[in-house]
N, C-alpha and C. Protein backbone atom coordinates (compact mmCIF):
# COMPACT_ATOMS: atom_id res chain seq x y z
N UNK A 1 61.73 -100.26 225.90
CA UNK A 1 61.72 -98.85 225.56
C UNK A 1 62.74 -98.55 224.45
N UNK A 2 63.89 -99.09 224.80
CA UNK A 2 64.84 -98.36 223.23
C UNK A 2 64.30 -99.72 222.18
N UNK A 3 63.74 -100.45 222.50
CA UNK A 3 63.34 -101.18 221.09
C UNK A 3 62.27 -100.66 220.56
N UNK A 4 61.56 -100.18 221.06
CA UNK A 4 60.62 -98.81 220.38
C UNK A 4 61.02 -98.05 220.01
N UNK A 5 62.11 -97.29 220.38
CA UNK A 5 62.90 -96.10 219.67
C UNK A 5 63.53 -96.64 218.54
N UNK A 6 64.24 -97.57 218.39
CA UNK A 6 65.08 -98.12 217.48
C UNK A 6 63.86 -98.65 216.42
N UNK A 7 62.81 -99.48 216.80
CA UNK A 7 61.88 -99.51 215.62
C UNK A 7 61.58 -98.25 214.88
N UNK A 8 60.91 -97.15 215.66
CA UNK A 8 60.55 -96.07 214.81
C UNK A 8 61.54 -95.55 214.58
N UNK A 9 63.02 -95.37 214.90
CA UNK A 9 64.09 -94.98 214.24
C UNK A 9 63.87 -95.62 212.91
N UNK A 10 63.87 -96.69 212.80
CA UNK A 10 64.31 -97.44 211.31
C UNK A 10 63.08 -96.90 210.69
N UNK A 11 61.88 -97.36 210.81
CA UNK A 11 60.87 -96.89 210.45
C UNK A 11 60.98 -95.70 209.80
N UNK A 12 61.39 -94.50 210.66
CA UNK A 12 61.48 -93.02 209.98
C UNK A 12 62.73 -92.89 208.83
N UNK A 13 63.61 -93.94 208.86
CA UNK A 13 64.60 -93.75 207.93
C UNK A 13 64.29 -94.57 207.23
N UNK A 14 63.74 -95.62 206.78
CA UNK A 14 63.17 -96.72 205.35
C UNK A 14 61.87 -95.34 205.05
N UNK A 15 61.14 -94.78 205.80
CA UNK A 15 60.24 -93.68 204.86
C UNK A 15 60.96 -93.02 204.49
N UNK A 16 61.52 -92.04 205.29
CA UNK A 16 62.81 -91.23 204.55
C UNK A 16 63.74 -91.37 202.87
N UNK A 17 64.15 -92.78 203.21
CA UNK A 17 64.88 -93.11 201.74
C UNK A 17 63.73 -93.17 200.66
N UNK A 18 62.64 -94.06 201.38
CA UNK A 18 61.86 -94.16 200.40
C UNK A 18 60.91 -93.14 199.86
N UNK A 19 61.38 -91.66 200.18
CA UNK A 19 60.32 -90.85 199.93
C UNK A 19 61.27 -89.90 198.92
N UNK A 20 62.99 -89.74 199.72
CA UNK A 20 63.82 -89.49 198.44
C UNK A 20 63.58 -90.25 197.22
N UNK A 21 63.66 -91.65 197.52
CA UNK A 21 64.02 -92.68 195.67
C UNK A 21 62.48 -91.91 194.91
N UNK A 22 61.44 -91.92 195.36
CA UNK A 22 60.24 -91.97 194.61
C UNK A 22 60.62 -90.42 194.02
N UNK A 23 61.07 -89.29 194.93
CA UNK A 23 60.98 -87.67 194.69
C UNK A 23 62.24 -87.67 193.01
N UNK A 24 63.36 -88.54 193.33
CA UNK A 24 64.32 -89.05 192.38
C UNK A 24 63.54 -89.40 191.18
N UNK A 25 63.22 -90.68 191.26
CA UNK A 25 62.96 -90.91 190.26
C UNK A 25 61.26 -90.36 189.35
N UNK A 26 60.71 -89.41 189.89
CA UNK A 26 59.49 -88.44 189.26
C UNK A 26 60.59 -87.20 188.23
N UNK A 27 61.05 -86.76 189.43
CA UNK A 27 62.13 -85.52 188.70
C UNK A 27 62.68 -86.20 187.44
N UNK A 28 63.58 -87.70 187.30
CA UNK A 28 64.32 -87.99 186.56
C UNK A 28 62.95 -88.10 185.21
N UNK A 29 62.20 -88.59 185.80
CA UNK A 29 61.05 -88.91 184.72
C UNK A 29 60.82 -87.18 183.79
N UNK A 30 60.95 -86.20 184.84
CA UNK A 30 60.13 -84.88 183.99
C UNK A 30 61.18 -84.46 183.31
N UNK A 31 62.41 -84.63 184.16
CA UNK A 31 63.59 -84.00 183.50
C UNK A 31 63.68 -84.76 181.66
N UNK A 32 63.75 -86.14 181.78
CA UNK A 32 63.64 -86.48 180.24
C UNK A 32 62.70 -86.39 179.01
N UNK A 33 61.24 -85.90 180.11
CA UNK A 33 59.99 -85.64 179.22
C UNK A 33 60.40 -84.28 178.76
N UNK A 34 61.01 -82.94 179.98
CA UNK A 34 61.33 -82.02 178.79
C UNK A 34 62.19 -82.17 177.96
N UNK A 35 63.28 -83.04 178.02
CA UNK A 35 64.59 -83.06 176.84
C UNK A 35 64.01 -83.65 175.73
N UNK A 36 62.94 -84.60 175.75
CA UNK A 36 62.13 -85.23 174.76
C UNK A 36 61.22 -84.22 173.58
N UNK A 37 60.73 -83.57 174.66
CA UNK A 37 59.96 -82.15 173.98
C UNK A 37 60.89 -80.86 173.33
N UNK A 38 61.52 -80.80 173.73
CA UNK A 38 62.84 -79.86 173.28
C UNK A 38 64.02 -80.47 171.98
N UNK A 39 63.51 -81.83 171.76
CA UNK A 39 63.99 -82.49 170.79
C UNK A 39 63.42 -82.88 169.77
N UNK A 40 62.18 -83.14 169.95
CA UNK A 40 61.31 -83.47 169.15
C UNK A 40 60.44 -82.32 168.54
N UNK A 41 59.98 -81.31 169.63
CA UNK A 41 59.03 -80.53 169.60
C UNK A 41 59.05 -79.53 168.26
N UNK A 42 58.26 -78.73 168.34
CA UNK A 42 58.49 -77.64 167.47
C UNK A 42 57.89 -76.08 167.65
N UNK A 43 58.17 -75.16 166.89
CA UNK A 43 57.93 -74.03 167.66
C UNK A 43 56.61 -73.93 167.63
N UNK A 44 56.06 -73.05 168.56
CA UNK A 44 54.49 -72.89 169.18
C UNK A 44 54.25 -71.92 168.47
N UNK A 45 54.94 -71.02 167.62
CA UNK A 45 54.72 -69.91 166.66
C UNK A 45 54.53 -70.54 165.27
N UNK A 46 53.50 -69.95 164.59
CA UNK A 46 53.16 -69.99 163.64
C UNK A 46 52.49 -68.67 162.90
N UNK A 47 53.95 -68.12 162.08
CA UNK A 47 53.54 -66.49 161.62
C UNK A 47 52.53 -66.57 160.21
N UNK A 48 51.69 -65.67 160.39
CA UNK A 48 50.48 -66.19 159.22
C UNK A 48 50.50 -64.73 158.40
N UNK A 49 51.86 -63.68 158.74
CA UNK A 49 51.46 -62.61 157.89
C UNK A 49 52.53 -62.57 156.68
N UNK A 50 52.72 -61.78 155.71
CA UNK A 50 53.53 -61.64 154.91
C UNK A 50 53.79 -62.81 153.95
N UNK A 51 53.36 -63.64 154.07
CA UNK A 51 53.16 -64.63 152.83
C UNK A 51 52.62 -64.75 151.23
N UNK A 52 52.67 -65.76 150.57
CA UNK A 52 52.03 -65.94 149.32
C UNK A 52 50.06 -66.39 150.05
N UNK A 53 49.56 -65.61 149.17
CA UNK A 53 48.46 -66.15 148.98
C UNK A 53 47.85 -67.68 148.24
N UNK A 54 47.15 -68.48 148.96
CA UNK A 54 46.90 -69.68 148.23
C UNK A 54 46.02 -69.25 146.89
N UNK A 55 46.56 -70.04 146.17
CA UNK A 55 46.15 -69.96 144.77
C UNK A 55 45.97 -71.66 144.19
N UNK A 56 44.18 -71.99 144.06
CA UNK A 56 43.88 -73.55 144.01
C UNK A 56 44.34 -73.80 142.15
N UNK A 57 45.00 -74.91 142.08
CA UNK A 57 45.39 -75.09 140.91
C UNK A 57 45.20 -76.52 140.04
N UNK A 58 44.56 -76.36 138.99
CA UNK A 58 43.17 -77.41 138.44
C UNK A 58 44.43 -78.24 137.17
């Protein structure tokens, strides 16, 4: 009987860690995909009023 308890003890704590490391290392993954995008990226605006008109030149 406590070697059944003590198995699923361990049991519930190797899932446990192993469900933190995986939750860890996804976050660490998104956290650098936005610093990547925020470094690289560029603005999502693109103002199209008040400008020069194109003028094709031969």
């Amino acid at each position: 009987m406590v070697r059944t308890k003590l198995i699923l003890a361990a049991s519930a704590a190797f899932l446990a860690i192993g469900c933190v490391g995986v939750w860890l290392i996804i976050s660490e993954k998104l956290a650098a995909q936005e610093r990547r995008a925020k470094f690289f990226g560029s603005s999502k605006e693109y103002p199209t009023s008040g400008g020069q008109k194109m003028k094709v030149e031969w």
